[in-house]
Each structure stands twice: as structure tokens, then as C-alpha cells.
PDB file of N, CA and C in Angstrom:
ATOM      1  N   UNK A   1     110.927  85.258 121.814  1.00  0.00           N
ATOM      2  CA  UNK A   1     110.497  86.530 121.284  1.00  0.00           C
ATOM      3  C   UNK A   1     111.281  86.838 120.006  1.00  0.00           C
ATOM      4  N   UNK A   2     110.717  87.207 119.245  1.00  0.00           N
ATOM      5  CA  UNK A   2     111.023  87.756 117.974  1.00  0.00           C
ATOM      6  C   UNK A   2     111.461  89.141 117.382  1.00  0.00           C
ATOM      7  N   UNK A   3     112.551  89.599 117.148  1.00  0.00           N
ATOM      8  CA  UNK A   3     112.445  90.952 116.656  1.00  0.00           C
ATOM      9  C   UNK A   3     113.351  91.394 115.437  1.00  0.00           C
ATOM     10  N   UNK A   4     112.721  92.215 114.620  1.00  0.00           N
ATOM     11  CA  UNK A   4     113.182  92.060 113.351  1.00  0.00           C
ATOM     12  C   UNK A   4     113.273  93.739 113.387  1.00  0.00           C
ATOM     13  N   UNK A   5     114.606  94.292 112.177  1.00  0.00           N
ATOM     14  CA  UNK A   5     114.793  95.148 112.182  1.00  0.00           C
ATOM     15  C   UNK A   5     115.108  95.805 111.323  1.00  0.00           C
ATOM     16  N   UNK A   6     114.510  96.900 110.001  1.00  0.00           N
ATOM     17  CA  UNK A   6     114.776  96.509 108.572  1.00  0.00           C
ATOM     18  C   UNK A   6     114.540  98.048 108.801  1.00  0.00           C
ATOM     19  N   UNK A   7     115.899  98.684 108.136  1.00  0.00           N
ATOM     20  CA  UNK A   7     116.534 100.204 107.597  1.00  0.00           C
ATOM     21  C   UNK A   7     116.266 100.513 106.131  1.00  0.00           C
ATOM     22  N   UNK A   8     116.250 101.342 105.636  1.00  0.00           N
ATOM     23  CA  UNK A   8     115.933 101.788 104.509  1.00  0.00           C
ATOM     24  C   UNK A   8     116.434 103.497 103.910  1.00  0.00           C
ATOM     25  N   UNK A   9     116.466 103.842 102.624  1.00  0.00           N
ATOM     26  CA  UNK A   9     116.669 105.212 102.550  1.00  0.00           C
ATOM     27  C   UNK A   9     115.739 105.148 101.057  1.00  0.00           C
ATOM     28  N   UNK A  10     115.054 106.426 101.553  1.00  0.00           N
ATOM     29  CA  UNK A  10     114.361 107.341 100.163  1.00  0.00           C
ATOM     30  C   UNK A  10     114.815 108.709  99.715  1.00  0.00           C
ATOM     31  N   UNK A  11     115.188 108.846  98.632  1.00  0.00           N
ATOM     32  CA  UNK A  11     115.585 109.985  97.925  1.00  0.00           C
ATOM     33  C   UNK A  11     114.749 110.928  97.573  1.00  0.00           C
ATOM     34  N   UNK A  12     114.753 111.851  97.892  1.00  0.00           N
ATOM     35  CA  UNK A  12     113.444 113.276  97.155  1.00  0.00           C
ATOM     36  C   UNK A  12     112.489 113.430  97.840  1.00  0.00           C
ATOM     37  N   UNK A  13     112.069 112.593  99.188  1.00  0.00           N
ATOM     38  CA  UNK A  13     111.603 112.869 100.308  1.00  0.00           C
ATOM     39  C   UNK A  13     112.335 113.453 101.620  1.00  0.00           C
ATOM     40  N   UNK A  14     111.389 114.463 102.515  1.00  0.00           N
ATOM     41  CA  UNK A  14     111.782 114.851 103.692  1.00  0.00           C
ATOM     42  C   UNK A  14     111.394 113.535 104.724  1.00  0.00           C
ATOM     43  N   UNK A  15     111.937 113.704 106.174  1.00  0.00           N
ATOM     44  CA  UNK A  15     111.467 113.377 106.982  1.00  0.00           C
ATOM     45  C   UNK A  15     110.070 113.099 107.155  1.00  0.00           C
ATOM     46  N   UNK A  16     109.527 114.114 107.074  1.00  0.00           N
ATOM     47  CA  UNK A  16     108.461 114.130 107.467  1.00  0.00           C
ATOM     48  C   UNK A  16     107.228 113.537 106.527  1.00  0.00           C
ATOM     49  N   UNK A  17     107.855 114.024 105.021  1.00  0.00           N
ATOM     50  CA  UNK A  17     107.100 112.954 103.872  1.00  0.00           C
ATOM     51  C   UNK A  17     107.322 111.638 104.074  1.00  0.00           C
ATOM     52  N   UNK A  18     108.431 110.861 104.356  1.00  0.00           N
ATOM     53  CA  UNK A  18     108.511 109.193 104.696  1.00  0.00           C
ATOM     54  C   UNK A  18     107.703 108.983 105.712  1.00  0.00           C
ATOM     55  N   UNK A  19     107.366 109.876 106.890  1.00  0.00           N
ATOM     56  CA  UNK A  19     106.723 109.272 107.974  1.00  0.00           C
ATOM     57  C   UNK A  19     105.214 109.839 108.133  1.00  0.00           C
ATOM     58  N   UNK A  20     105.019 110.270 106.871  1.00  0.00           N
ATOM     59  CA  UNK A  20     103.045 110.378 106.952  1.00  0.00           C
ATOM     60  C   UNK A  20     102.986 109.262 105.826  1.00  0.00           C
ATOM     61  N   UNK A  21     103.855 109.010 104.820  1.00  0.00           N
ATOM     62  CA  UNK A  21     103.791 108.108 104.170  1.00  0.00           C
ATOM     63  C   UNK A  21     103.673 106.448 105.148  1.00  0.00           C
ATOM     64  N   UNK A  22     104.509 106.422 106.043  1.00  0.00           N
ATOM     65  CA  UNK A  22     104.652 105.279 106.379  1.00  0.00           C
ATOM     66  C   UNK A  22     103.233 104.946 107.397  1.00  0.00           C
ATOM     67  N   UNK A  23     102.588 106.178 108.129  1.00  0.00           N
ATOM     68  CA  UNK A  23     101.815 106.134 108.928  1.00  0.00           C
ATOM     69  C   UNK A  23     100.344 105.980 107.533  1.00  0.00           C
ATOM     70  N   UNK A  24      99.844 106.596 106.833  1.00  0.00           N
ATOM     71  CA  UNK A  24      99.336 105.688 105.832  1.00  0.00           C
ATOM     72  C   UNK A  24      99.335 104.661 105.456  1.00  0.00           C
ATOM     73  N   UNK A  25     100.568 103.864 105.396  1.00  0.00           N
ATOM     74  CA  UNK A  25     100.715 102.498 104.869  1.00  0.00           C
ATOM     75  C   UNK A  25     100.493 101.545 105.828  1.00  0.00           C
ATOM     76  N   UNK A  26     100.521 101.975 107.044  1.00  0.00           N
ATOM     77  CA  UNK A  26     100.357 101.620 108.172  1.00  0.00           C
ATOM     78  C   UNK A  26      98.982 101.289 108.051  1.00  0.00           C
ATOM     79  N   UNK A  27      98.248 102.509 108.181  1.00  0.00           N
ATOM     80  CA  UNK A  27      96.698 102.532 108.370  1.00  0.00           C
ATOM     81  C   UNK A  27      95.845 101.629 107.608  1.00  0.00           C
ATOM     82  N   UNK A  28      96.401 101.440 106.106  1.00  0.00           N
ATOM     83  CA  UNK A  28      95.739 101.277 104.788  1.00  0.00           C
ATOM     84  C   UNK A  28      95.701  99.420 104.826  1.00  0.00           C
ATOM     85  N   UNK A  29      96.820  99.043 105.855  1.00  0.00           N
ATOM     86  CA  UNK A  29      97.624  97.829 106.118  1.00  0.00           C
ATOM     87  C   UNK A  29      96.851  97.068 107.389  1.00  0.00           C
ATOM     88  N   UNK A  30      95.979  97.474 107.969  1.00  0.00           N
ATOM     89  CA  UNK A  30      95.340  97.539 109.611  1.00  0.00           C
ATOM     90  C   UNK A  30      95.858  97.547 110.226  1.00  0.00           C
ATOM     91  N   UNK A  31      96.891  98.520 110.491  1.00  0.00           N
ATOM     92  CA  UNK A  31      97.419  98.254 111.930  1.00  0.00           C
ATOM     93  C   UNK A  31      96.969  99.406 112.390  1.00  0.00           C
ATOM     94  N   UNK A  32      97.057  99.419 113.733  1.00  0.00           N
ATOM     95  CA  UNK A  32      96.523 100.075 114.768  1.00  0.00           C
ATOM     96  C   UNK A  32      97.802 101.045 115.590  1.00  0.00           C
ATOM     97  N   UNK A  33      97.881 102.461 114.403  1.00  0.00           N
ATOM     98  CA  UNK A  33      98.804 103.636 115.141  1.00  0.00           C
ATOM     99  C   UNK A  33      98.201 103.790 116.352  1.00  0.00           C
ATOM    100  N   UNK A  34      98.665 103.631 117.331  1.00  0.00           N
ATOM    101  CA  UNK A  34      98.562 103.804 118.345  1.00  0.00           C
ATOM    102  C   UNK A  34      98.990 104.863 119.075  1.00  0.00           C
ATOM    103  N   UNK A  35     100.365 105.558 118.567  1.00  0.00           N
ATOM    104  CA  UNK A  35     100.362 106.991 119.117  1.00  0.00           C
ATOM    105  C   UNK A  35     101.379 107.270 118.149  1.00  0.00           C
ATOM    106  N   UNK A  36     101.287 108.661 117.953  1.00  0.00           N
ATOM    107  CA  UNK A  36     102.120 109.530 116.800  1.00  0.00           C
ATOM    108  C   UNK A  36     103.306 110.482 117.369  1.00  0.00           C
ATOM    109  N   UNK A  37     104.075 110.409 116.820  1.00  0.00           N
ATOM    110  CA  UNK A  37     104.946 111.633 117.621  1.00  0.00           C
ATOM    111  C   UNK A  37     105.324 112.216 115.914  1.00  0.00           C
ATOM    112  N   UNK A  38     104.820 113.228 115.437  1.00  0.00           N
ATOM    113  CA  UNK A  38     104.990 113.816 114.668  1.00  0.00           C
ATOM    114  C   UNK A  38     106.400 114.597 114.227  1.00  0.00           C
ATOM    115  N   UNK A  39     106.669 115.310 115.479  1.00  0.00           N
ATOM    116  CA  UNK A  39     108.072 116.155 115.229  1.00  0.00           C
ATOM    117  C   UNK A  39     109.193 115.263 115.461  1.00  0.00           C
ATOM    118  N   UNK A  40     109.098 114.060 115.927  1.00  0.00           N
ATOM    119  CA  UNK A  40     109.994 113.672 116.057  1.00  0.00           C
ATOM    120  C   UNK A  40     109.786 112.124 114.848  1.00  0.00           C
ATOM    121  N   UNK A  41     109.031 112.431 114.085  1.00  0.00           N
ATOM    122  CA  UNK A  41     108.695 111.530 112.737  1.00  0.00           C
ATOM    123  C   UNK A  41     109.105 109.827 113.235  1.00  0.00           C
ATOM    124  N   UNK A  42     108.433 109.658 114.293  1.00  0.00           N
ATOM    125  CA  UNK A  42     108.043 108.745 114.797  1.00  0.00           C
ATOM    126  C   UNK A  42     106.407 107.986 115.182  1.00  0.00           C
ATOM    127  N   UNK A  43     105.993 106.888 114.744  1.00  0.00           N
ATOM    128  CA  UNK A  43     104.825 106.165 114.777  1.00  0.00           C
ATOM    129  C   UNK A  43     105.000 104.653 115.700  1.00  0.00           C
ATOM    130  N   UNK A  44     104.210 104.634 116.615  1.00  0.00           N
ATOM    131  CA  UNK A  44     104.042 103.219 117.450  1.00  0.00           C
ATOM    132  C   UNK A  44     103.032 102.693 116.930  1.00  0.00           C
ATOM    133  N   UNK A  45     102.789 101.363 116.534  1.00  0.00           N
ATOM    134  CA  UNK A  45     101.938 100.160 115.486  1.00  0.00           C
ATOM    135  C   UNK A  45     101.424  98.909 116.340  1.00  0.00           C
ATOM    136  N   UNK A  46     100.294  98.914 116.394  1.00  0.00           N
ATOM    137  CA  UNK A  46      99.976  97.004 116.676  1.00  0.00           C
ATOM    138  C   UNK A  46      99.486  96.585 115.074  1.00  0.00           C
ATOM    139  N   UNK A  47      99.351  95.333 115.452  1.00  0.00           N
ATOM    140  CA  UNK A  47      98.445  94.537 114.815  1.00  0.00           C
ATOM    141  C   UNK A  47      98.243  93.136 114.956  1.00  0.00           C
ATOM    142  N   UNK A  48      97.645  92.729 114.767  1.00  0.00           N
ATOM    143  CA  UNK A  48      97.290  90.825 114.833  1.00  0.00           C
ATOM    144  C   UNK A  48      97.372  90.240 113.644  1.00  0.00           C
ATOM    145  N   UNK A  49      98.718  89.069 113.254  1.00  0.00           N
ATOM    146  CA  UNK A  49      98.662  88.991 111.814  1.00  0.00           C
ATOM    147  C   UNK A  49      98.592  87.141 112.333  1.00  0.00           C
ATOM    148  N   UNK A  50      97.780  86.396 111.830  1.00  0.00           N
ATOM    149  CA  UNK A  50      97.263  84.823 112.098  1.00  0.00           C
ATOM    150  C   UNK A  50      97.086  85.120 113.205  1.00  0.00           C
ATOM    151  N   UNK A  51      96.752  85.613 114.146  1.00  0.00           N
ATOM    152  CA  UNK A  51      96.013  85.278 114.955  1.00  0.00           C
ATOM    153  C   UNK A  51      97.514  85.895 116.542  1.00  0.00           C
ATOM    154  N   UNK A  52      98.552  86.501 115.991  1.00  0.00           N
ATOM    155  CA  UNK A  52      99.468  86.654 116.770  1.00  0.00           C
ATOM    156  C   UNK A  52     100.173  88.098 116.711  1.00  0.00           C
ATOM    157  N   UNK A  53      99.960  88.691 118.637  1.00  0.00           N
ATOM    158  CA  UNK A  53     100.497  90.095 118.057  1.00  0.00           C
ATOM    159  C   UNK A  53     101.843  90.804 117.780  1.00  0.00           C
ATOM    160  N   UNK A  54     101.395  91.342 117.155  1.00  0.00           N
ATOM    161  CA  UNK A  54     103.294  92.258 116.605  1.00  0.00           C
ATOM    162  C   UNK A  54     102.922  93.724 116.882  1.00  0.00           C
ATOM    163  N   UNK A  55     103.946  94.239 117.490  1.00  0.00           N
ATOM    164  CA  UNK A  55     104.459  95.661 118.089  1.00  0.00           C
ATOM    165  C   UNK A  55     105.570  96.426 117.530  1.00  0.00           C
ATOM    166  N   UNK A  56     105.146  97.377 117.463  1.00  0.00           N
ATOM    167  CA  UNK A  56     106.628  97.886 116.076  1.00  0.00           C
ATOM    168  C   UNK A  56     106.732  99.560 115.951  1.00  0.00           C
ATOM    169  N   UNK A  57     107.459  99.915 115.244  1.00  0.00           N
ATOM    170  CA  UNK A  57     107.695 101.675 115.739  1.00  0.00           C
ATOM    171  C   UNK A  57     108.474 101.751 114.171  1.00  0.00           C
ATOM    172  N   UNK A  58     107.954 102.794 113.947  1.00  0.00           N
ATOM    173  CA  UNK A  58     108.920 103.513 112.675  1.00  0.00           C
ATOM    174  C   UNK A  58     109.306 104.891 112.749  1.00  0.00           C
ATOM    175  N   UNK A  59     110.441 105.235 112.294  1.00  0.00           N
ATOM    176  CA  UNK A  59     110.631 106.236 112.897  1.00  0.00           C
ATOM    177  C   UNK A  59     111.280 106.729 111.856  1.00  0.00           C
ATOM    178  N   UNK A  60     111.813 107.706 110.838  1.00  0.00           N
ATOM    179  CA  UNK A  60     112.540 108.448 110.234  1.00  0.00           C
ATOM    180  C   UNK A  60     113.675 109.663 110.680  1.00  0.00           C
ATOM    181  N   UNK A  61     114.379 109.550 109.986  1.00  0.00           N
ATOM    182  CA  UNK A  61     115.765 110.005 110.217  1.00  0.00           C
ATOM    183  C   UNK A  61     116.577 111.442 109.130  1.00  0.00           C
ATOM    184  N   UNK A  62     116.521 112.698 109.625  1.00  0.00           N
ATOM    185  CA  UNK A  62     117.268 113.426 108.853  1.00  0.00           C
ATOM    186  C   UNK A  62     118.325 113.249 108.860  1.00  0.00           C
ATOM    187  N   UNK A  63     118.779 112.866 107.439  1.00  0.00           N
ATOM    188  CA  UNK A  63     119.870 111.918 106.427  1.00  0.00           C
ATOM    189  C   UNK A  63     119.771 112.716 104.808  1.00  0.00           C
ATOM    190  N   UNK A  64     120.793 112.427 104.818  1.00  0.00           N
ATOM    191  CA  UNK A  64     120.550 112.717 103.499  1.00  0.00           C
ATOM    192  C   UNK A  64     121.400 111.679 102.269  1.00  0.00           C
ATOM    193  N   UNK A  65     120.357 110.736 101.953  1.00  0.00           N
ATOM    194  CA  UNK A  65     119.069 110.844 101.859  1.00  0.00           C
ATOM    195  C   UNK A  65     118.014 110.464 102.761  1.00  0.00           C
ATOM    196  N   UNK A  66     117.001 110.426 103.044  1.00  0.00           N
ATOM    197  CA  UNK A  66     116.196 110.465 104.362  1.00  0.00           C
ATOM    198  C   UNK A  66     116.113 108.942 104.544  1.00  0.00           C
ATOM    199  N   UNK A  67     116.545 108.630 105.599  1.00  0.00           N
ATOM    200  CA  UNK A  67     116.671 107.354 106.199  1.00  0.00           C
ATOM    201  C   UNK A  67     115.628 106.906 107.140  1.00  0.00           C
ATOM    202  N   UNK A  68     114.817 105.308 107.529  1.00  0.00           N
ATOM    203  CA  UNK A  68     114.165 105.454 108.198  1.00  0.00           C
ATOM    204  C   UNK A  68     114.810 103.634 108.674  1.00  0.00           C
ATOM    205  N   UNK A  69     113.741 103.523 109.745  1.00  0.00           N
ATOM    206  CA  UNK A  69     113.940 102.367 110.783  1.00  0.00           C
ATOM    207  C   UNK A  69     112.771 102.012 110.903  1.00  0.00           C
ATOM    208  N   UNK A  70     112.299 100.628 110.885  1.00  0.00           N
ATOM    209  CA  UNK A  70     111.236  99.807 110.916  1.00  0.00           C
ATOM    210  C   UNK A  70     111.656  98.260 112.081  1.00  0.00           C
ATOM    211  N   UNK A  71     111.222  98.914 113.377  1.00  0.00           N
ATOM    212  CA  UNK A  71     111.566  97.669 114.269  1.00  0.00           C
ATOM    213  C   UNK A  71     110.055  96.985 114.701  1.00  0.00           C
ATOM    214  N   UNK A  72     110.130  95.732 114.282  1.00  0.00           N
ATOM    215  CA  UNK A  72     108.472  94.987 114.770  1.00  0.00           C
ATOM    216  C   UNK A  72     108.894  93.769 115.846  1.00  0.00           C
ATOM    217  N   UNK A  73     108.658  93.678 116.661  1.00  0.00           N
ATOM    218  CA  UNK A  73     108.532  92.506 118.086  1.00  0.00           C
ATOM    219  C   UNK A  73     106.835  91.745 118.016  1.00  0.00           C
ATOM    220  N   UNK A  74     107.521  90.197 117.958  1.00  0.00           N
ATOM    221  CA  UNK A  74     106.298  89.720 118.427  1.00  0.00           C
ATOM    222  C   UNK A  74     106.655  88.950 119.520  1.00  0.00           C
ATOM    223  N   UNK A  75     105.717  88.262 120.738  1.00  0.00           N
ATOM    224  CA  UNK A  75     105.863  87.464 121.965  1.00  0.00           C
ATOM    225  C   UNK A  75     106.058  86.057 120.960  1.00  0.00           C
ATOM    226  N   UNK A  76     104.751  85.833 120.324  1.00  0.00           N
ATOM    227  CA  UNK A  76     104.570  84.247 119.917  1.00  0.00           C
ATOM    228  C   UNK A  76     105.077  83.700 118.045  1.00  0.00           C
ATOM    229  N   UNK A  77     105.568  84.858 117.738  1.00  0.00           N
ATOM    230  CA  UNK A  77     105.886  84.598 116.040  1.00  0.00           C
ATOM    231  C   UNK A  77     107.440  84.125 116.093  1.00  0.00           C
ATOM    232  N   UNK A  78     107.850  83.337 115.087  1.00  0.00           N
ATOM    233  CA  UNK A  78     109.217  82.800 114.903  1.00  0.00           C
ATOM    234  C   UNK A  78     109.700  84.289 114.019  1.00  0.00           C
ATOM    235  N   UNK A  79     111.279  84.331 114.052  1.00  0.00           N
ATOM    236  CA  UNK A  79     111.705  85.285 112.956  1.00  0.00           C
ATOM    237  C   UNK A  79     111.748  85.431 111.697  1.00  0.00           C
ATOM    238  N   UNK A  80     111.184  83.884 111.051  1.00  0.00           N
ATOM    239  CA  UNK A  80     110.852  84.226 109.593  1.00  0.00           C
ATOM    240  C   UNK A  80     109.827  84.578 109.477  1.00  0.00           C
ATOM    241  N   UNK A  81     108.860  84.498 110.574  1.00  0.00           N
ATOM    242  CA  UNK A  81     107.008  84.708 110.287  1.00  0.00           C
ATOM    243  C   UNK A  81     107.386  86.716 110.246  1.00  0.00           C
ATOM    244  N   UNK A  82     107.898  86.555 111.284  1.00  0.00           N
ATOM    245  CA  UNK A  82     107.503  88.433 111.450  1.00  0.00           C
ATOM    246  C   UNK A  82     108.600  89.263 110.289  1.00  0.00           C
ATOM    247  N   UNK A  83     109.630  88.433 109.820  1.00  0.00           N
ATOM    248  CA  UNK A  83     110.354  88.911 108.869  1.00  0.00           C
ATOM    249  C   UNK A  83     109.211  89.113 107.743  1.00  0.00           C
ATOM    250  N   UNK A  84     108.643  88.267 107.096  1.00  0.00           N
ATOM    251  CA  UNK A  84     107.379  88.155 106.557  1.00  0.00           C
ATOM    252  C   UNK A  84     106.655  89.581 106.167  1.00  0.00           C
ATOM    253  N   UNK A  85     106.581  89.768 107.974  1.00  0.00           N
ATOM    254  CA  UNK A  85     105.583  91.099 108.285  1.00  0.00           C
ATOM    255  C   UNK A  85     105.825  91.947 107.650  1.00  0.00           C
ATOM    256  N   UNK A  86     107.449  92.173 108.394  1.00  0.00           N
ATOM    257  CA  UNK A  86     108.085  93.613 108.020  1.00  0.00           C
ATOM    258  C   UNK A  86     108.502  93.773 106.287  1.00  0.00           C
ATOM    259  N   UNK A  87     108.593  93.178 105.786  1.00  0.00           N
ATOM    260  CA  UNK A  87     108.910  92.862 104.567  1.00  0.00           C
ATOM    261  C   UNK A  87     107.796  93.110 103.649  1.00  0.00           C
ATOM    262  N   UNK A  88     106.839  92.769 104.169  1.00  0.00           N
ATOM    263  CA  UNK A  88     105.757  93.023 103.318  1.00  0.00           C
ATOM    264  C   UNK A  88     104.887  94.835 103.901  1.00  0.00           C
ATOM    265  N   UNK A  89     105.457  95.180 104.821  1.00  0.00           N
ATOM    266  CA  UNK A  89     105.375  96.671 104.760  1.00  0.00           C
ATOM    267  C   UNK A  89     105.940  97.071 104.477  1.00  0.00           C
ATOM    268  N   UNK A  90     107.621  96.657 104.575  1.00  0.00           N
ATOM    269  CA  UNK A  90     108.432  97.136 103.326  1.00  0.00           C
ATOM    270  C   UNK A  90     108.064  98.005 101.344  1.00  0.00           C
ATOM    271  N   UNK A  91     107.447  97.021 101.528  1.00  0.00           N
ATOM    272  CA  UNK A  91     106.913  96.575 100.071  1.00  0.00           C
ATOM    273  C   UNK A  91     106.630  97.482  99.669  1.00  0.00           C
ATOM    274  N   UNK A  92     104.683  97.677 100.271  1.00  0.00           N
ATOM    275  CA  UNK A  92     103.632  98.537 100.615  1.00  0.00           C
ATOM    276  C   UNK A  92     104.380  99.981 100.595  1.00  0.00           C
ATOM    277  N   UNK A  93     105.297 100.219 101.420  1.00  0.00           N
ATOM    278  CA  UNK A  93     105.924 101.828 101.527  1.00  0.00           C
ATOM    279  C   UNK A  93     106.435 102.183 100.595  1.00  0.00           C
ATOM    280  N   UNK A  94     107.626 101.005  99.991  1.00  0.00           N
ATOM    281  CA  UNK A  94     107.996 101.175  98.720  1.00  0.00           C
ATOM    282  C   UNK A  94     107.552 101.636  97.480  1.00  0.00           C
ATOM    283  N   UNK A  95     106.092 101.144  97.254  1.00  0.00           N
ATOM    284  CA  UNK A  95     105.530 100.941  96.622  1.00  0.00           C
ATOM    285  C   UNK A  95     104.755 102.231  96.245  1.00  0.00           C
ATOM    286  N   UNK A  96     104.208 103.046  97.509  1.00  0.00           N
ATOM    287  CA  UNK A  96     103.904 104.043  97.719  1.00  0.00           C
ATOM    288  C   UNK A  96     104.888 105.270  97.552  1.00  0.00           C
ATOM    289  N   UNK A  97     105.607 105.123  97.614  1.00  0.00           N
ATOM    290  CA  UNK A  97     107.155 105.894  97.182  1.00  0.00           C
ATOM    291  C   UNK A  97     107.103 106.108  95.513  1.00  0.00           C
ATOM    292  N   UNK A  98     106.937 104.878  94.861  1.00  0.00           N
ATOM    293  CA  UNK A  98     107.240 104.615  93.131  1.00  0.00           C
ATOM    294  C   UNK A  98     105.947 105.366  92.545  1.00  0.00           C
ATOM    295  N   UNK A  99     104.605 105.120  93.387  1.00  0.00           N
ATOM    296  CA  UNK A  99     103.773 105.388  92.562  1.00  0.00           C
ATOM    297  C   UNK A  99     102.959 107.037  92.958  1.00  0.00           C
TER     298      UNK A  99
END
């Protein structure tokens, strides 16, 4: 089993802006939010990436500056495949942040 675990901080956002942001990037990305916990700026994620599933939760953190956590588990992926994953939602959020 695989699990990868990638922290982050954004400046000039709340809580709650990183984690509708991230639940967008999520969506826009196919994965499948599966349940929301809003006040507690937390999101649970599937998806099927080659053909193998990954399970994952993001969650944001009042910090200052606002800190968040991106943990993804797969059963059948090695840790560079799902590093991959998370990395490339990394990106995507980032990205969405700049622009």
C-alpha cells in the first residue's frame, strides 16, 4: 500500500478559500468528492488514475499563513506512481492560487 503525504501554505487566503479552492480542483480533475465537511474545511476524494484506485482527504488548517494537508492512499500503486498523483494536484491548486 501506498501513501503519500504533501503539506503546503498559501498566503492571502482563509481556510475556507483553500478548501473550496481545493474541492474545485478536485472536481475539475475527476475525482469523485465524496463527502464534504465544510466547517471543518475538510474534503474526502476517489478516483481511478490507469486503471488503479486512490483515496485521499484534504483538509486545511487555520495558520497563519493558511496551511493545508493533502494525504492520497492507493491499495495497488507504487509510491512514485501516486507521488505523481499528488503532485500533479499539487500543481492544479497552485496554479489556481496564481491565476
Amino acid at each position: 500500500m501506498a501513501k503519500i503525504e504533501r503539506t503546503g501554505e498559501v498566503t492571502g487566503k482563509s481556510p475556507s478559500e483553500v478548501y473550496e479552492s481545493a474541492v474545485e480542483v478536485f472536481e475539475a480533475s475527476g475525482y469523485n468528492v465524496w463527502k464534504k465537511r465544510p466547517i471543518a474545511y475538510l474534503a474526502m476524494v476517489r478516483i481511478s488514475v490507469d486503471g488503479y484506485g486512490v483515496e485521499g482527504n484534504f483538509a486545511a488548517r487555520f495558520t497563519s499563513p493558511t496551511s493545508y494537508i493533502l494525504t492520497l492512499t492507493s491499495e495497488e500503486m507504487l509510491d512514485n506512481q501516486l507521488a505523481k498523483v499528488a503532485d500533479t494536484f499539487i500543481s492544479a491548486l497552485n496554479e489556481k492560487f496564481s491565476g
